[in-house]
N, C-alpha and C. Protein backbone atom coordinates (compact mmCIF):
# COMPACT_ATOMS: atom_id res chain seq x y z
N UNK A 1 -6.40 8.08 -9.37
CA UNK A 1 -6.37 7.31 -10.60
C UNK A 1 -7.66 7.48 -11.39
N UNK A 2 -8.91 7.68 -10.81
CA UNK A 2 -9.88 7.91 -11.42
C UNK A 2 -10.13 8.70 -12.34
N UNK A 3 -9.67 10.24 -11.15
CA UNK A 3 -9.55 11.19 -12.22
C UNK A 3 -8.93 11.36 -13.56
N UNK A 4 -7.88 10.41 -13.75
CA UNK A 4 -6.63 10.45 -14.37
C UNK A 4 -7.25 9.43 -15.31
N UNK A 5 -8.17 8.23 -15.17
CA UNK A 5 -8.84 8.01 -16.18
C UNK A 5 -9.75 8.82 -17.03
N UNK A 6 -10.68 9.41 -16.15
CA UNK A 6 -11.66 10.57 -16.90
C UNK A 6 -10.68 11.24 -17.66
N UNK A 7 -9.43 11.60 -17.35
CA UNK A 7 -8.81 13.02 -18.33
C UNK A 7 -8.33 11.69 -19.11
N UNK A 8 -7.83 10.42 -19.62
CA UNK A 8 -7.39 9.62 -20.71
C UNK A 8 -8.28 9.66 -21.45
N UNK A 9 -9.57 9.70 -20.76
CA UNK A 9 -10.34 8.91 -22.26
C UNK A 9 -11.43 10.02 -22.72
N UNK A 10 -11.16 11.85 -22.11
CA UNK A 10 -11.37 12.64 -22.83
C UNK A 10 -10.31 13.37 -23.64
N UNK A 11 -8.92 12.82 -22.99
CA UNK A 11 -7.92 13.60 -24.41
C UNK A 11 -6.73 12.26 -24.10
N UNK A 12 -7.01 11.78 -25.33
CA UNK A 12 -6.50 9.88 -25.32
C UNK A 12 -4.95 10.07 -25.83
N UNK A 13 -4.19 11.36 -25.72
CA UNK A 13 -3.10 11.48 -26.01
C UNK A 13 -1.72 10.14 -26.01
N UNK A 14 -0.71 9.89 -26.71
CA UNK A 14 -0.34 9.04 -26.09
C UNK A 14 0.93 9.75 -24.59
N UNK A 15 1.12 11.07 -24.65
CA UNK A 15 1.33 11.32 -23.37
C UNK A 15 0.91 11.10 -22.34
N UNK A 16 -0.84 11.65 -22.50
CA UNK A 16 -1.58 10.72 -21.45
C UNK A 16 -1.77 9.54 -21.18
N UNK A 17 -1.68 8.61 -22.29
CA UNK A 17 -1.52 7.07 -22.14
C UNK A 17 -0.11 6.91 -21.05
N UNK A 18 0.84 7.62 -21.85
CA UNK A 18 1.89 6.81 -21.07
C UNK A 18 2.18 7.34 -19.17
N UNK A 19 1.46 8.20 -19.28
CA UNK A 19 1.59 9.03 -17.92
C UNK A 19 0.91 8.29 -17.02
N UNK A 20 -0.04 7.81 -17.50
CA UNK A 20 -1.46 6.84 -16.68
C UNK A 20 -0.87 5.36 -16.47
N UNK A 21 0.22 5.03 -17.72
CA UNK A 21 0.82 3.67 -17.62
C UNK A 21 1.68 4.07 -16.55
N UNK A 22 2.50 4.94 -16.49
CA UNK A 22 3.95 5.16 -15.14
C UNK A 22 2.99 5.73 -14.27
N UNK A 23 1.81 5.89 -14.11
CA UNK A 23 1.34 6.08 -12.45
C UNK A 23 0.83 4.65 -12.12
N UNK A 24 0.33 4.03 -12.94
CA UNK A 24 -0.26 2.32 -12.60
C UNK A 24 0.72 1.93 -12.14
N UNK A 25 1.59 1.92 -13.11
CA UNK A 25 3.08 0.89 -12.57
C UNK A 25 3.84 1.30 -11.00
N UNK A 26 3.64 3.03 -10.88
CA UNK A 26 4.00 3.16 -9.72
C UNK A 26 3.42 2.62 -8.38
N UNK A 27 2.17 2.76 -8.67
CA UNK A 27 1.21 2.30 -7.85
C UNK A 27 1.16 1.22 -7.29
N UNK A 28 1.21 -0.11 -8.08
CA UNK A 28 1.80 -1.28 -7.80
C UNK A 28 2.76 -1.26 -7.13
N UNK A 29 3.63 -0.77 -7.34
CA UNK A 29 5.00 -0.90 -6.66
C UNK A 29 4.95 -0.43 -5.63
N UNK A 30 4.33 0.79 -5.48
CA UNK A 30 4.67 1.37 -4.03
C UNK A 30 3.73 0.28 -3.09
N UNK A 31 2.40 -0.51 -3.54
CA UNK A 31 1.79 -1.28 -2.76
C UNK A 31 2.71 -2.22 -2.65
N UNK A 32 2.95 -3.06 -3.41
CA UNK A 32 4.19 -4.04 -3.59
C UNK A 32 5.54 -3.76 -2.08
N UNK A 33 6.33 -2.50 -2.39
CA UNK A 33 6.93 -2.13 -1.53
C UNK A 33 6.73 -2.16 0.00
N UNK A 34 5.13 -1.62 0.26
CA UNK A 34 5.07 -1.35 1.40
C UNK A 34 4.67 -3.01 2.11
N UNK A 35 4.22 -4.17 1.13
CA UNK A 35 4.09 -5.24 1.52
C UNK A 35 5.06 -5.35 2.11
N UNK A 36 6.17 -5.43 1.54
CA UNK A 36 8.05 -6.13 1.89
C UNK A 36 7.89 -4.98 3.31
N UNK A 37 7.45 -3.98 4.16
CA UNK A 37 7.80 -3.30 5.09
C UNK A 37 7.30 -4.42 5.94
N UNK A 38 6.16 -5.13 5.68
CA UNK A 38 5.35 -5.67 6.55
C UNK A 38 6.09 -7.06 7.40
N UNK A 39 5.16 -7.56 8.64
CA UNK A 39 6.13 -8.99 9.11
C UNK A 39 5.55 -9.94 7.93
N UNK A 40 6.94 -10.71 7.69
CA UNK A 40 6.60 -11.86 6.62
C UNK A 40 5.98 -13.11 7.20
N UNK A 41 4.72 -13.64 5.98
CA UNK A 41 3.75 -14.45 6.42
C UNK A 41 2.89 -14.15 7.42
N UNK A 42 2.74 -13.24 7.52
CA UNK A 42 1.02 -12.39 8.31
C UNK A 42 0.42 -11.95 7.00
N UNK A 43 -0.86 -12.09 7.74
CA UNK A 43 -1.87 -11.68 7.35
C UNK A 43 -1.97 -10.66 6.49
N UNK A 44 -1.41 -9.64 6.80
CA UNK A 44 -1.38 -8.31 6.29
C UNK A 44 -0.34 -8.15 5.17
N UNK A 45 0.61 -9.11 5.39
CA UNK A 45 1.89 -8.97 4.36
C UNK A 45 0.66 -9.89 2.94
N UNK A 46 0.11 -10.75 3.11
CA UNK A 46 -0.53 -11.47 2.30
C UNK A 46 -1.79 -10.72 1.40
N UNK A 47 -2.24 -10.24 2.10
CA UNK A 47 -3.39 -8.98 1.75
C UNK A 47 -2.93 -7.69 1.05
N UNK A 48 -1.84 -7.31 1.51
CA UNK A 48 -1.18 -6.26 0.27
C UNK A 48 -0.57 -6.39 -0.72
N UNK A 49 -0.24 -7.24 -0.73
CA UNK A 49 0.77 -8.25 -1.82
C UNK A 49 -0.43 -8.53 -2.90
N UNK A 50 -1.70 -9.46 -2.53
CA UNK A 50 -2.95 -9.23 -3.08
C UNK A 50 -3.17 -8.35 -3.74
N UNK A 51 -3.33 -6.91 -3.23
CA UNK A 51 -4.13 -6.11 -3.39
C UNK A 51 -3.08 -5.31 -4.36
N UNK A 52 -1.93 -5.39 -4.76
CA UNK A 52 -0.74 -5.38 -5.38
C UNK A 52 -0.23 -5.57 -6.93
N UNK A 53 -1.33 -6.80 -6.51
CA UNK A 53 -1.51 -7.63 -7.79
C UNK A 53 -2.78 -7.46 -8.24
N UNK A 54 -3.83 -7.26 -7.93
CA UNK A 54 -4.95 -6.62 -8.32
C UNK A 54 -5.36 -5.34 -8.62
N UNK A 55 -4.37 -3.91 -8.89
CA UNK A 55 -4.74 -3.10 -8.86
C UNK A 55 -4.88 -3.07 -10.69
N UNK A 56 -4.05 -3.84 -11.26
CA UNK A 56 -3.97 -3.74 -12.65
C UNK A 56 -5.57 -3.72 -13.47
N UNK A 57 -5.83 -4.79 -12.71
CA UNK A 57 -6.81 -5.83 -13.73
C UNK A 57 -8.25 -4.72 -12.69
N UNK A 58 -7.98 -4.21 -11.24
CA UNK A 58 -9.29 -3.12 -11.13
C UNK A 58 -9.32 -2.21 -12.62
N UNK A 59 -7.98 -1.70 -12.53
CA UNK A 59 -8.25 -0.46 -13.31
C UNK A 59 -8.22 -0.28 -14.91
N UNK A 60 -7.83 -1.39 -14.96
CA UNK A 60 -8.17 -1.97 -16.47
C UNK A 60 -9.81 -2.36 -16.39
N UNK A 61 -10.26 -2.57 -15.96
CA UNK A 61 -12.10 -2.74 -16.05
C UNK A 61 -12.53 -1.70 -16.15
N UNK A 62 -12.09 -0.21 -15.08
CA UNK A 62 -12.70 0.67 -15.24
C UNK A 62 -12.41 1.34 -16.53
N UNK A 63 -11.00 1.46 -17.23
CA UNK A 63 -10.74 2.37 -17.90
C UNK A 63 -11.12 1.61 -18.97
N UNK A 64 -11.38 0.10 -19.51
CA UNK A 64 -11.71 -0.57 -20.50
C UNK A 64 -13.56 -0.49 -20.98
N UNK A 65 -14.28 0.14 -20.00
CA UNK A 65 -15.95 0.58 -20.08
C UNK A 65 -15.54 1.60 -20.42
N UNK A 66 -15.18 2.61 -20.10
CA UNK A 66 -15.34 4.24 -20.32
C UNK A 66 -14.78 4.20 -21.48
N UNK A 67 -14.13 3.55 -21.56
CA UNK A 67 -12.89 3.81 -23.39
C UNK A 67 -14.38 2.78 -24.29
N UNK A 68 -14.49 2.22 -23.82
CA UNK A 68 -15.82 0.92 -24.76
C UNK A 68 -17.13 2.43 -25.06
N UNK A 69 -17.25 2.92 -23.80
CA UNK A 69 -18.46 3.23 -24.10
C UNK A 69 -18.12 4.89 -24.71
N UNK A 70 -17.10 5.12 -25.01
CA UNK A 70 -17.05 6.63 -25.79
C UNK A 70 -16.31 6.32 -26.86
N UNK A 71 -15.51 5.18 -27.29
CA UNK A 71 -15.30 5.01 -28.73
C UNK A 71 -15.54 3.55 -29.33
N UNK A 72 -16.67 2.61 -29.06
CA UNK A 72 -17.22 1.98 -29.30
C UNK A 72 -16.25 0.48 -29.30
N UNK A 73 -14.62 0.36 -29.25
CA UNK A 73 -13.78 -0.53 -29.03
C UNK A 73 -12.64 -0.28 -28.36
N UNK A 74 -12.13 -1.18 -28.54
CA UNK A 74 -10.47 -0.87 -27.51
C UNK A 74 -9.58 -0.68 -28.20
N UNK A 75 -9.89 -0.19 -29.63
CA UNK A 75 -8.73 0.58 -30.43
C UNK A 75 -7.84 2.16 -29.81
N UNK A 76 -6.67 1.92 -29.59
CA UNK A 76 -6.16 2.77 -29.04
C UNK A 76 -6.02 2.72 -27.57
N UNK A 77 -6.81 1.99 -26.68
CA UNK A 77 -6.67 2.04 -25.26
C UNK A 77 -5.35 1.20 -25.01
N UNK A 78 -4.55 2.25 -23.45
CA UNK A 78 -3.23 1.33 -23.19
C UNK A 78 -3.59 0.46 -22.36
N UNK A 79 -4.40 -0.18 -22.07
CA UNK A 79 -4.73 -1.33 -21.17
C UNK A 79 -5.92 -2.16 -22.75
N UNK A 80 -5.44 -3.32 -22.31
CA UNK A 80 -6.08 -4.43 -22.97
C UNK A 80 -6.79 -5.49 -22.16
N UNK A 81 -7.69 -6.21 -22.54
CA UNK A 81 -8.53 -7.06 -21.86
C UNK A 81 -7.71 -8.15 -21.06
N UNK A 82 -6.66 -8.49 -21.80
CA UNK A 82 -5.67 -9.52 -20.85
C UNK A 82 -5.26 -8.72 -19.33
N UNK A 83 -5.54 -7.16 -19.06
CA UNK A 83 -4.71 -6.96 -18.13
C UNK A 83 -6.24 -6.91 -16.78
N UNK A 84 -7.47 -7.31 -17.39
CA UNK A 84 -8.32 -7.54 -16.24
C UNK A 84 -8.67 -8.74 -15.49
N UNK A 85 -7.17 -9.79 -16.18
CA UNK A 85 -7.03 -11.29 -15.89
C UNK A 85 -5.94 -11.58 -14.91
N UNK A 86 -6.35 -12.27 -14.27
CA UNK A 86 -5.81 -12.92 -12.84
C UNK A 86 -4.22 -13.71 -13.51
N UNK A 87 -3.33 -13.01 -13.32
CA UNK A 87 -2.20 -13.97 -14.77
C UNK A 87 -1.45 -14.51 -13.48
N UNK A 88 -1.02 -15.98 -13.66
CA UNK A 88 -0.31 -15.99 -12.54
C UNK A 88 1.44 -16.38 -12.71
N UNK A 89 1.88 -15.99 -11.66
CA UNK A 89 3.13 -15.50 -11.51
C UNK A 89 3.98 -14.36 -12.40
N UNK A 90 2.56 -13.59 -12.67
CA UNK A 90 3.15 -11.84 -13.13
C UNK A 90 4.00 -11.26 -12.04
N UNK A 91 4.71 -10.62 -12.58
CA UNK A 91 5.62 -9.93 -11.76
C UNK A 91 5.68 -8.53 -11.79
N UNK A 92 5.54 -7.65 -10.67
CA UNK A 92 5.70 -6.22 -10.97
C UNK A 92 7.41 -5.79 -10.71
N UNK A 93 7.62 -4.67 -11.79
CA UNK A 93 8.64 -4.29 -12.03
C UNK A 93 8.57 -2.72 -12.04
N UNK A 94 9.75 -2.29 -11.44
CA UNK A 94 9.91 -0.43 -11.16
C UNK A 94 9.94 -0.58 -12.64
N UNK A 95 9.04 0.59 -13.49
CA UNK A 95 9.51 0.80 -14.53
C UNK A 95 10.06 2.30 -14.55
């Protein structure tokens, strides 16, 4: 995903936007998914589920500096400041 930020916010295409949006979204999900493999109400089912729901709002911080600091605002970036917020009872969806 990193890399895949560095290449957005040197060619801010909206192909690349949307390619970076359907790998986020996958990403979630497949964490999401592999929660539901887990035993329900352990530890571990609770912690991925977490970490599930937090991948948004990581990678919206990172990609929201690098986009800040090479075109001076968040004009044009596909992540917005709402998505580095803790929202509760968001729901992830296969898109």
């Amino acid at each position: 995903m990193l890399e895949m930020i560095d290449h957005l916010v040197e060619t801010p295409t909206e192909e690349n936007k949307n390619e970076f949006l359907k790998s986020l979204y996958d990403l979630e999900y497949f964490i999401l998914e592999k929660a539901e493999s887990l035993p329900k109400k352990s530890q571990q089912y609770f912690n991925t589920r977490a970490e599930a729901f937090s991948i948004r709002s990581k990678y919206a911080k990172i990609l929201l500096a690098k986009w800040v600091s090479k075109f001076s605002s968040t004009e044009g970036c596909p992540l917005k400041y709402e998505d580095t917020l803790n929202i509760p009872f968001r729901q992830i969806k296969r898109k």
